[in-house]
N, C-alpha and C. Protein backbone atom coordinates (compact mmCIF):
# COMPACT_ATOMS: atom_id res chain seq x y z
N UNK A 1 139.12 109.43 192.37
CA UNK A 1 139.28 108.07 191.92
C UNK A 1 139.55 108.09 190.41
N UNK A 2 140.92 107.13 190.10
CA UNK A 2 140.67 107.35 188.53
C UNK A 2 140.24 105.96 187.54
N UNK A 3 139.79 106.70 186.49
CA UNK A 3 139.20 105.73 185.96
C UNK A 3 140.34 104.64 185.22
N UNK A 4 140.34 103.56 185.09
CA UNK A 4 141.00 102.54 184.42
C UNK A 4 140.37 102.46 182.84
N UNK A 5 141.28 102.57 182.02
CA UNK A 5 140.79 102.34 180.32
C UNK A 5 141.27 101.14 180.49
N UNK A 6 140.16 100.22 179.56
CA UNK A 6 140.30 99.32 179.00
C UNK A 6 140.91 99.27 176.97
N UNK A 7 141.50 98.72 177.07
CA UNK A 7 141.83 99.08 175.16
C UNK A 7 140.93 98.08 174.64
N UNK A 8 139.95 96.85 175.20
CA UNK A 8 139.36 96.57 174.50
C UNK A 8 138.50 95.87 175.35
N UNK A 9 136.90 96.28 174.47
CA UNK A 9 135.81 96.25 175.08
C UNK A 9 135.13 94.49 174.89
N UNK A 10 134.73 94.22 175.86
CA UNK A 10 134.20 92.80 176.27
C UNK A 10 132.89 92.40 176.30
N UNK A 11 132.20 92.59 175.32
CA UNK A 11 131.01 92.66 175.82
C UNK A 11 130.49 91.76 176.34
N UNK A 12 128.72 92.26 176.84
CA UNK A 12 128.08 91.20 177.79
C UNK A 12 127.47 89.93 177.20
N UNK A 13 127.27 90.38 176.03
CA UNK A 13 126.40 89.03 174.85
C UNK A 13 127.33 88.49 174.75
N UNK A 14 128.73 88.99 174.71
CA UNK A 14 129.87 87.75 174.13
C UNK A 14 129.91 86.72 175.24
N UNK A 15 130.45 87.32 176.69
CA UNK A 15 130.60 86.81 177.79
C UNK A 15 129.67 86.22 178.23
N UNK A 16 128.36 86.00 177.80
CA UNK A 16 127.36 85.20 178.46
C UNK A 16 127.56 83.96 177.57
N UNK A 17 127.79 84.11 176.45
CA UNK A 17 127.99 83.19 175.21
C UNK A 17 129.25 82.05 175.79
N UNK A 18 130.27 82.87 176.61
CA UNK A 18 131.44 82.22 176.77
C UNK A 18 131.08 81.43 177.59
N UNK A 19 130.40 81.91 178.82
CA UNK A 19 130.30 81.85 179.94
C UNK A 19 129.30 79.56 179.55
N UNK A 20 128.77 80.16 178.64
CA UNK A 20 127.48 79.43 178.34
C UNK A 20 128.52 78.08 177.66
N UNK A 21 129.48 78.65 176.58
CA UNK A 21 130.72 77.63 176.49
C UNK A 21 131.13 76.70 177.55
N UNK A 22 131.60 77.27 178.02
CA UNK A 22 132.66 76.44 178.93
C UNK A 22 131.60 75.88 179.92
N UNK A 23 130.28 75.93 180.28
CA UNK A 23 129.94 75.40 181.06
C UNK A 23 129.97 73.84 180.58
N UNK A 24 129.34 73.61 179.53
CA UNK A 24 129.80 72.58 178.28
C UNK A 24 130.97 72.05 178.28
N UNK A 25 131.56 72.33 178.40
CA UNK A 25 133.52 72.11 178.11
C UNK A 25 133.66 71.39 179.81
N UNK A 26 133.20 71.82 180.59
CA UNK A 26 133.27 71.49 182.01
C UNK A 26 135.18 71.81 182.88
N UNK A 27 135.53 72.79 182.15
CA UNK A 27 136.86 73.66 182.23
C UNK A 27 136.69 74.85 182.74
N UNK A 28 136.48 75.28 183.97
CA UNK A 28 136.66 76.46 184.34
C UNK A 28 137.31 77.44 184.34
N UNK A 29 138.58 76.98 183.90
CA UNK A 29 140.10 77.59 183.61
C UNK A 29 140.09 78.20 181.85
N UNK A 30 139.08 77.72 181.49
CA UNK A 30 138.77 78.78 179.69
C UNK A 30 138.39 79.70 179.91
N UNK A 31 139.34 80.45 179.23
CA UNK A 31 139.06 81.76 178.36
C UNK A 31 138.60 81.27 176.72
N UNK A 32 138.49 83.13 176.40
CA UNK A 32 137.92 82.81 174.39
C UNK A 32 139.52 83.66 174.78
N UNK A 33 140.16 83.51 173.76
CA UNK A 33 141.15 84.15 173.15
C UNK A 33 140.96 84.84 171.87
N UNK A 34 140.82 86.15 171.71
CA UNK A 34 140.83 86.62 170.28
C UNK A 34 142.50 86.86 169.79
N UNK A 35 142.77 86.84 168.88
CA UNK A 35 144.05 86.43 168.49
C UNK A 35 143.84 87.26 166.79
N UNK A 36 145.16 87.63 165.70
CA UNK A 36 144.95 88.23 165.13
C UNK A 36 145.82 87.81 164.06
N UNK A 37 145.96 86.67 162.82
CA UNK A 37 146.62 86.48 161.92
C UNK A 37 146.62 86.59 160.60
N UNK A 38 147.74 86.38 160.16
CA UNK A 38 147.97 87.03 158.50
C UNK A 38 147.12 86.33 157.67
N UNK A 39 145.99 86.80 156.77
CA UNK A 39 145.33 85.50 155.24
C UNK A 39 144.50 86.73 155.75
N UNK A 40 142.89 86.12 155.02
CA UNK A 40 141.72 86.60 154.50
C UNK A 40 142.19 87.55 153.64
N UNK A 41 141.31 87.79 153.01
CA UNK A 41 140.83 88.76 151.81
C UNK A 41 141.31 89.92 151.91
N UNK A 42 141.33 90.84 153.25
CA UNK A 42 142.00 91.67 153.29
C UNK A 42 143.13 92.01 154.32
N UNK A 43 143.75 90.89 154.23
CA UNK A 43 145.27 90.77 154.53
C UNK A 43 145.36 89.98 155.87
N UNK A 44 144.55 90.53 156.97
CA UNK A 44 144.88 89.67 158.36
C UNK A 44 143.64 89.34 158.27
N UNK A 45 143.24 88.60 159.54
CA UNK A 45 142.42 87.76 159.84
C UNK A 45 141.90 87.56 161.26
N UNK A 46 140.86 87.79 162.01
CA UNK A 46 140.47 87.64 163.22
C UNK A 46 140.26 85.86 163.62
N UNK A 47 140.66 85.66 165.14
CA UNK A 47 140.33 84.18 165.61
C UNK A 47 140.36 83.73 166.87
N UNK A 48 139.74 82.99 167.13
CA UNK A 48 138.69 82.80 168.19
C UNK A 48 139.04 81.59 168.76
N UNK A 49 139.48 81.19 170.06
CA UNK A 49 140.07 79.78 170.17
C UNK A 49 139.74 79.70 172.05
N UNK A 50 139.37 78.69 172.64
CA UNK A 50 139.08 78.44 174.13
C UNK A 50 140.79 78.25 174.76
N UNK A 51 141.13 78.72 175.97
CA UNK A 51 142.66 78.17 176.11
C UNK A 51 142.63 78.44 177.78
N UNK A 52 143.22 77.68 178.45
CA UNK A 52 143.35 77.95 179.35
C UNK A 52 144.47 77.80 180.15
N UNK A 53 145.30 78.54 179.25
CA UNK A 53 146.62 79.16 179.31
C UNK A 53 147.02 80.65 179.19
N UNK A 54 147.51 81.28 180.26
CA UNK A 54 147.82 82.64 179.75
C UNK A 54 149.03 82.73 179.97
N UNK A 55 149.86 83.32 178.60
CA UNK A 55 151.39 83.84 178.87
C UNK A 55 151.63 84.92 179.09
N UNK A 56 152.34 84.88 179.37
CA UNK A 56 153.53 86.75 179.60
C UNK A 56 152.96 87.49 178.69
N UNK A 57 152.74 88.76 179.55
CA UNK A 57 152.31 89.51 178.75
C UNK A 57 150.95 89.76 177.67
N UNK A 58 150.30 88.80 178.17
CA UNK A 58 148.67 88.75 177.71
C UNK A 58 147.66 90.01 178.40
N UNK A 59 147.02 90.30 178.08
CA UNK A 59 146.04 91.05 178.21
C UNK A 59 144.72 90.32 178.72
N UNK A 60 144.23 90.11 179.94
CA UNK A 60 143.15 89.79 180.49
C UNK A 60 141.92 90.55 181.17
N UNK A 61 140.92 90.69 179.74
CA UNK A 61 140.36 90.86 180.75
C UNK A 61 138.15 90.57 181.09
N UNK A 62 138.06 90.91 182.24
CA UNK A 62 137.11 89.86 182.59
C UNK A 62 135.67 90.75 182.80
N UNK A 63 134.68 89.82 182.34
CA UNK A 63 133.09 90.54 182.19
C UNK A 63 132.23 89.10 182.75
N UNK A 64 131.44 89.36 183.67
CA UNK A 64 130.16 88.08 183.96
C UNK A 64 131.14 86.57 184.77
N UNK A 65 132.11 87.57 184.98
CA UNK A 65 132.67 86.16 185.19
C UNK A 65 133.88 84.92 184.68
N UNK A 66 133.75 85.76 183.31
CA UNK A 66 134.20 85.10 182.26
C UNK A 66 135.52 86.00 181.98
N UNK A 67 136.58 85.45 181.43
CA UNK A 67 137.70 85.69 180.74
C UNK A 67 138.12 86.02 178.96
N UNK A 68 138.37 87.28 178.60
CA UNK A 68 138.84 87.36 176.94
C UNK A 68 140.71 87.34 177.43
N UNK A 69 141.17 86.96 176.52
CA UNK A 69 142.72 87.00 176.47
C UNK A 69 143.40 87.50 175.08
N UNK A 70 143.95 88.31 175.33
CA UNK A 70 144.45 88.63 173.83
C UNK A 70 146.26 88.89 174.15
N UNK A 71 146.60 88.31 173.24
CA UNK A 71 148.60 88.29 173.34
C UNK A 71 148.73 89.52 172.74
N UNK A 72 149.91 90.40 173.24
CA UNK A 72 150.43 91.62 173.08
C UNK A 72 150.24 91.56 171.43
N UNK A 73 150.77 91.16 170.37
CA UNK A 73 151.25 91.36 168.73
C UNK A 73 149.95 91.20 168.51
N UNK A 74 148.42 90.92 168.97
CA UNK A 74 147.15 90.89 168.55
C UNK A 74 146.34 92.32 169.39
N UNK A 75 146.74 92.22 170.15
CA UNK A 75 146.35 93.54 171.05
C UNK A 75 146.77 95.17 170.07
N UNK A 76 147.73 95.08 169.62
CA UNK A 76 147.89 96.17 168.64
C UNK A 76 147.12 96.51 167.86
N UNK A 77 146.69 95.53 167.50
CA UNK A 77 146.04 95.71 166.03
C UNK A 77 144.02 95.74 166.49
N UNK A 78 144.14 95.64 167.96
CA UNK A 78 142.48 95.48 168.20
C UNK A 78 142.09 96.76 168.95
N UNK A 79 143.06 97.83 169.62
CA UNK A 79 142.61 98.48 170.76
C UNK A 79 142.00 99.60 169.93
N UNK A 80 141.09 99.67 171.39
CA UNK A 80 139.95 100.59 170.82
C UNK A 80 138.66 99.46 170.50
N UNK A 81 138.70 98.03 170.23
CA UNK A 81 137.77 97.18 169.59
C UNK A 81 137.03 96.70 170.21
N UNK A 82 135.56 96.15 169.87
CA UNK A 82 134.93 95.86 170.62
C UNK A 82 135.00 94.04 170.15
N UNK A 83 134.95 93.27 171.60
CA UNK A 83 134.82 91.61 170.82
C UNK A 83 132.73 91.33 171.46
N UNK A 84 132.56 91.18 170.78
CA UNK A 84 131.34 90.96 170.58
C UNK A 84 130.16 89.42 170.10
N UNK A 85 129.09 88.88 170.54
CA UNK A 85 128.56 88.24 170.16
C UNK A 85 127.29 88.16 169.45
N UNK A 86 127.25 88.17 168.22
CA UNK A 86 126.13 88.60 167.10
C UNK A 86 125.08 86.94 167.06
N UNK A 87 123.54 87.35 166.82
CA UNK A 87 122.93 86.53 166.32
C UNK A 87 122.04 86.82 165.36
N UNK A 88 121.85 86.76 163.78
CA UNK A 88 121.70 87.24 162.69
C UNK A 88 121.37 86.08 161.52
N UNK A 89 121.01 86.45 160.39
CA UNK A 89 120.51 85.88 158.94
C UNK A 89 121.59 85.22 158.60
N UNK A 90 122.90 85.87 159.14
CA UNK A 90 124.20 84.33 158.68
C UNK A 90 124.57 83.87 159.72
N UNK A 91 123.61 83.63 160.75
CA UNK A 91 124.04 82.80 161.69
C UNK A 91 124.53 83.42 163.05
N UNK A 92 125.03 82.87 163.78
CA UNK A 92 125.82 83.32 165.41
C UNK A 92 127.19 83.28 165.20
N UNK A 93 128.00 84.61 165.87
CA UNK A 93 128.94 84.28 165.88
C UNK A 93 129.69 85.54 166.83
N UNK A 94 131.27 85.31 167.04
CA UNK A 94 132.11 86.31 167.45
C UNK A 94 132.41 87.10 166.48
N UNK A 95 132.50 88.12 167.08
CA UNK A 95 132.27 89.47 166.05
C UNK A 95 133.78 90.30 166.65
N UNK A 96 134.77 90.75 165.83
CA UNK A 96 135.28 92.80 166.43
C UNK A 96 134.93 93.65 165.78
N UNK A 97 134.69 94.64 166.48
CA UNK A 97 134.22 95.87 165.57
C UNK A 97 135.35 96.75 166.12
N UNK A 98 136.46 96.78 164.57
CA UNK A 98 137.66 96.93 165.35
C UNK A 98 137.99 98.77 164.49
N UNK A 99 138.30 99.70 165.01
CA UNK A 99 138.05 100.95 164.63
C UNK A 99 139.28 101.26 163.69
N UNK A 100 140.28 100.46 163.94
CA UNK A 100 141.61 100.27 163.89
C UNK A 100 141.46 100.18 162.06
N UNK A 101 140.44 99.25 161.57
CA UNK A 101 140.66 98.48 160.61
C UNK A 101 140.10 99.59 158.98
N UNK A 102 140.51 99.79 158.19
CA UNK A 102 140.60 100.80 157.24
C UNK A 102 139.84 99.77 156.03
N UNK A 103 139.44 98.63 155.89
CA UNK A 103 138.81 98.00 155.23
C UNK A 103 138.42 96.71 156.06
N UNK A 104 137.43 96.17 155.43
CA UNK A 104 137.18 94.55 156.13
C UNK A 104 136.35 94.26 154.82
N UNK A 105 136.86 92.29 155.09
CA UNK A 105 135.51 91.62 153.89
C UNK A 105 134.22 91.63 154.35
N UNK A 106 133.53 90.79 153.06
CA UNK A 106 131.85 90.97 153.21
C UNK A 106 131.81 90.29 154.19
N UNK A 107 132.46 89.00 155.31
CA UNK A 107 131.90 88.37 155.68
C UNK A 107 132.31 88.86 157.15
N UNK A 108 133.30 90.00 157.06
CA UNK A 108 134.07 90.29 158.65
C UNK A 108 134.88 89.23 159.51
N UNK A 109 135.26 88.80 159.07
CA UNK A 109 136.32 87.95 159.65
C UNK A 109 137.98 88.22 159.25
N UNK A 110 138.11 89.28 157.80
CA UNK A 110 139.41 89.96 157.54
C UNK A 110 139.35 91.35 157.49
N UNK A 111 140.49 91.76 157.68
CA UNK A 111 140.89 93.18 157.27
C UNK A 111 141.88 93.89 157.12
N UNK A 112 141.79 95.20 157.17
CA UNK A 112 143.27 95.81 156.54
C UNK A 112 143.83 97.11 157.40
N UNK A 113 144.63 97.50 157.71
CA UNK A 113 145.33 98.11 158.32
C UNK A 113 145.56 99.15 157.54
C-alpha cells in the first residue's frame, strides 16, 4: 500500500477551530482558505478567509471533517507547512509554520522567501 504525501499539514487544533467556525456561520459548504499575498514586513503575507468555493486546481484537503483550501500560486510557497491553530499571551489565532520561509516578522503573519 502506498503512502499518499500531503504538501501541507492540517492540523487537528486548527480543524476543530474551523469546524467550531462554521458551525456559527450555519454554512456547511466552508472551508478556511489559507492563501498567500504580497505586503508585510517581510515581503509576502499569510491569509485566512471562510469560502465556499473551490476552483480549478485548488488543493483540498480535509481533517475532523472540516476542509483547508489553498490555490495552486499559494500552495508553492506553503508546501512542506503546517496551518495550525495557536492559543497564547497575544491571543488566538491561525498560524503556518512554513519551512519554506528564510525570514518572518515578530508577529508571523509575513515573510520572505
Amino acid at each position: 500500500m502506498s503512502d499518499i504525501v500531503v504538501p501541507l499539514t492540517f492540523t487537528d487544533a486548527a480543524a476543530k477551530k474551523v469546524k467550531s467556525l462554521i458551525e456559527g456561520e450555519e454554512n456547511p459548504n466552508l472551508r478556511l482558505r489559507v492563501y498567500i499575498t504580497g505586503g508585510g514586513c517581510s515581503g509576502f503575507q499569510y491569509g485566512f478567509t471562510f469560502d465556499d468555493e473551490i476552483n480549478d486546481g485548488d488543493l483540498t484537503i480535509e481533517n475532523l471533517s472540516v476542509g483547508l483550501v489553498v490555490d495552486p500560486m499559494s500552495l508553492q510557497y506553503l508546501i512542506g507547512g503546517t496551518v495550525d491553530y495557536v492559543e497564547g499571551l497575544e491571543g488566538s489565532r491561525f498560524v503556518v509554520n512554513n519551512p519554506n520561509a528564510s525570514s518572518t516578522c515578530g508577529c508571523g503573519s509575513s515573510f520572505s522567501i
